[in-house]
Protein backbone atom coordinates (compact mmCIF):
# COMPACT_ATOMS: atom_id res chain seq x y z
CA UNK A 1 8.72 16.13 -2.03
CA UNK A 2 10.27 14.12 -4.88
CA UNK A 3 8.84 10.91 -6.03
CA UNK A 4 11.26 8.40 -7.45
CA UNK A 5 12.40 4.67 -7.70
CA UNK A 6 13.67 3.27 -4.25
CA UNK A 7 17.39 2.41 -4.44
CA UNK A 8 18.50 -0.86 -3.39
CA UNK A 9 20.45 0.78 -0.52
CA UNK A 10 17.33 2.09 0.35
CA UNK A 11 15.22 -0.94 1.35
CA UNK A 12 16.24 -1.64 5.17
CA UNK A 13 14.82 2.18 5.14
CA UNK A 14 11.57 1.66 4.03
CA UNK A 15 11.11 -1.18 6.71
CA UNK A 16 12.13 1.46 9.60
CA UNK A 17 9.61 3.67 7.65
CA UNK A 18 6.61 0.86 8.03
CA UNK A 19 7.40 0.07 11.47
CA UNK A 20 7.00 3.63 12.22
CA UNK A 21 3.74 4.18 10.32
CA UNK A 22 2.53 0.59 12.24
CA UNK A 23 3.00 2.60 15.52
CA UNK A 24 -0.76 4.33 15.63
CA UNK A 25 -2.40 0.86 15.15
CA UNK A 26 -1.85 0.39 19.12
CA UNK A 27 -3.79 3.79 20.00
CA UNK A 28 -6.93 1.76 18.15
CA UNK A 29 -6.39 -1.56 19.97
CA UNK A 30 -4.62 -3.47 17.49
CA UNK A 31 -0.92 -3.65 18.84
CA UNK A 32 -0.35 -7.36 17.19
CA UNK A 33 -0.10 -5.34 13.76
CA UNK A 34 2.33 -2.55 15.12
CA UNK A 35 4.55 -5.65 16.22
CA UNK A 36 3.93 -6.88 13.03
CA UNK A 37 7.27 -7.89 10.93
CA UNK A 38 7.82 -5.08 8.19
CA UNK A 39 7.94 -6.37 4.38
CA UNK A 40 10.58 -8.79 3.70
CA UNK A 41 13.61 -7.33 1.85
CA UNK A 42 13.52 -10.14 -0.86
CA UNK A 43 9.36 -8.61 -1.21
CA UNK A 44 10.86 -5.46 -1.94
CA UNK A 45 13.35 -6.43 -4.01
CA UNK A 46 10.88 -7.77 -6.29
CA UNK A 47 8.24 -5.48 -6.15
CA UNK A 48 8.13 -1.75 -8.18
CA UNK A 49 8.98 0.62 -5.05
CA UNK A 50 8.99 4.01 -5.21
CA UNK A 51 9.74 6.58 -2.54
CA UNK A 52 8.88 10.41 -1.50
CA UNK A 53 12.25 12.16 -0.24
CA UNK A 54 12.86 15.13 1.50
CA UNK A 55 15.68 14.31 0.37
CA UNK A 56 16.06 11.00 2.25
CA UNK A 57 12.90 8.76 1.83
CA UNK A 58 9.98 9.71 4.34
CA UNK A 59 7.19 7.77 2.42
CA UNK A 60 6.79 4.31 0.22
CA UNK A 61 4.41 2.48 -2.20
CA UNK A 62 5.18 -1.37 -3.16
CA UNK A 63 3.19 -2.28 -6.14
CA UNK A 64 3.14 -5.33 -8.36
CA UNK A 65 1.01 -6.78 -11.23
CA UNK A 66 -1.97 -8.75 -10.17
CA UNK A 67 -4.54 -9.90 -12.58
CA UNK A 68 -4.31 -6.81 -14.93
CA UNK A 69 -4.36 -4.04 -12.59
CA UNK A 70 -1.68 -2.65 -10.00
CA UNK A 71 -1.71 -4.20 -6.63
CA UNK A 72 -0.62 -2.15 -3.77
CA UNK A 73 1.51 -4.66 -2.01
CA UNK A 74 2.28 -1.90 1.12
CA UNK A 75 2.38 1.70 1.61
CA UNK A 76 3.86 3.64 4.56
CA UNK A 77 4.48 7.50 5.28
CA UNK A 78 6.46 8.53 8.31
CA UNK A 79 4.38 9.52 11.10
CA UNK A 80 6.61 12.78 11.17
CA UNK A 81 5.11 13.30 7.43
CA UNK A 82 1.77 12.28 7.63
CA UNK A 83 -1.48 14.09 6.36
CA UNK A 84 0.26 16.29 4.14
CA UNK A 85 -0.70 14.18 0.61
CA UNK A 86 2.47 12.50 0.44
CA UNK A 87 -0.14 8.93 0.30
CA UNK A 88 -1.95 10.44 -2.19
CA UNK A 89 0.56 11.08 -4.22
CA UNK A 90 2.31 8.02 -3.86
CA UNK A 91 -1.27 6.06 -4.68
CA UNK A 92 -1.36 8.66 -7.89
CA UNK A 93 2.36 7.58 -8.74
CA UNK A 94 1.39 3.94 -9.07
CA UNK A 95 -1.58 4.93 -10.42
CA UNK A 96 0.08 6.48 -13.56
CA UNK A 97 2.91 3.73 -13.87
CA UNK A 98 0.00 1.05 -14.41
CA UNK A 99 -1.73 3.51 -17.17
CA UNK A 100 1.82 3.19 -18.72
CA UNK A 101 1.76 -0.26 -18.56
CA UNK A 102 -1.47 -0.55 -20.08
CA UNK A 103 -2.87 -2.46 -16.71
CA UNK A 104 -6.59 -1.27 -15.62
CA UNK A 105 -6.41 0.53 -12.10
CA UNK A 106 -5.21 -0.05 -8.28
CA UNK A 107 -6.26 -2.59 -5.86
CA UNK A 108 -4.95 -3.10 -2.30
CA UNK A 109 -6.24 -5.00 0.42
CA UNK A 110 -6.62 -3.03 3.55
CA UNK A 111 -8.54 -2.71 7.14
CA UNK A 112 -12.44 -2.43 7.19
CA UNK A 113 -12.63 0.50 10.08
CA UNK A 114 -9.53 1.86 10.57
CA UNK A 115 -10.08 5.62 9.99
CA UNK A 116 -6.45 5.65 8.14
CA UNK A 117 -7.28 2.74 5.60
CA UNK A 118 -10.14 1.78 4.07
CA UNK A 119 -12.48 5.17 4.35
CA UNK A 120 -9.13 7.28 3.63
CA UNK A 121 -8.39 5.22 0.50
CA UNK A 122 -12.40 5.76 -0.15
CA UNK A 123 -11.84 9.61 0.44
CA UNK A 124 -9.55 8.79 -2.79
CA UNK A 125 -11.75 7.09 -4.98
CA UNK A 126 -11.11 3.19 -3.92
CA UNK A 127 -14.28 1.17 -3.61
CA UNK A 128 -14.78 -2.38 -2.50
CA UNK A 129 -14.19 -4.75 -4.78
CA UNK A 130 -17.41 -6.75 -5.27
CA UNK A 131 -15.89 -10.08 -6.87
CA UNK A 132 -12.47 -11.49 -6.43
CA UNK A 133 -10.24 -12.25 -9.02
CA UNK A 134 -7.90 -14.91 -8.83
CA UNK A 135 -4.84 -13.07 -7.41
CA UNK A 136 -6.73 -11.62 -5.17
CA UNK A 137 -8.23 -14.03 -3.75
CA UNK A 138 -4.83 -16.09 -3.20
CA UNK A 139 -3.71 -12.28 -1.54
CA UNK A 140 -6.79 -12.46 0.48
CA UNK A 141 -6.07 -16.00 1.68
CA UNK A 142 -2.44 -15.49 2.65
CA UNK A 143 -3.66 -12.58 4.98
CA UNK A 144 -5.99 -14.98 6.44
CA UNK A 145 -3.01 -17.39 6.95
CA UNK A 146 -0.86 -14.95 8.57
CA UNK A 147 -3.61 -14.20 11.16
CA UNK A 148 -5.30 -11.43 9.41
CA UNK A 149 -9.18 -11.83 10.43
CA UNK A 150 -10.53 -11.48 7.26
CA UNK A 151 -14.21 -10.13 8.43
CA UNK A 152 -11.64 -6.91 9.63
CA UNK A 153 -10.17 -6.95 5.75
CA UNK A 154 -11.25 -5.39 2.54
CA UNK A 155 -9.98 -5.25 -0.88
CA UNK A 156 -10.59 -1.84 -2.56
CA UNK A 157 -10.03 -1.22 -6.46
CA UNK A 158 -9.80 2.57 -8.10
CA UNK A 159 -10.20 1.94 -11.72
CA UNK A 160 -8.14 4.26 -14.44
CA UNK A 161 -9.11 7.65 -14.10
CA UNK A 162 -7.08 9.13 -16.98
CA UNK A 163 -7.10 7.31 -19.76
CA UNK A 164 -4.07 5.83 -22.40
């Protein structure tokens, strides 16, 4: 699997790409976010996106700059791909471009109990952030304004393992 920038030819890809990983949310009850409205191509457009190929892209991470650290705006992996690290690696990815850039670890916001979301990104080192910062907070809100129960939402943080 090769990890590289998304091209802009790309991006109506990596929305088929997050509708498909949005699929297994109906097997646990929550169809409303499988029918969910992928991210907008103008968010993609001005977010840093990379992909996994094989060789098309299979996988995605969206990340911009929030408050000093990385924000994981979306990621999504194939269904036809899944549980074989391509996440991971993707969450590692943006994890070394914000060491580059000097900012101080990932955040994301994600769901609570959903066995793919918050305990997998625990399984990688997330943990719940304990006290919002500004941009989070305004992410946090906008998920509560798009419908997004907030008592079912969490925002996790992995600090910089490795270092400048």
């Amino acid at each position: 699997m090769h990890l590289r920038p998304a091209r802009p030819d790309e991006l109506p890809l990596l929305q088929a790409i997050e509708v498909a990983s949005g699929e297994p949310f109906r097997d646990v009850g929550m169809p409303e976010i499988a029918d969910d409205d992928p991210m907008p191509l103008d968010a993609l457009r001005h977010a840093h996106v990379w992909v996994a190929a094989d060789p098309d892209p299979v996988a995605w991470v969206a990340a911009v700059e929030v408050d000093g650290r990385a924000h994981v705006e979306q990621i999504s992996v194939h269904p036809d791909f899944a549980r074989r690290g391509i996440g991971a690696a993707l969450l590692d990815h943006v994890e070394m471009w914000a060491t580059a850039r000097g900012l101080d670890g990932l955040t994301l916001t994600t769901f609570r109990d959903v066995p793919w979301n918050a305990p997998y990104y625990e399984r990688l080192g997330f943990r719940e952030v304990t006290g919002l910062s500004p941009g989070l907070a305004e992410i946090v809100a906008a998920e509560a304004a798009r419908g997004l129960d907030p008592v079912t939402r969490v925002c996790l943080e992995r600090g910089r393992r490795g270092g400048v």
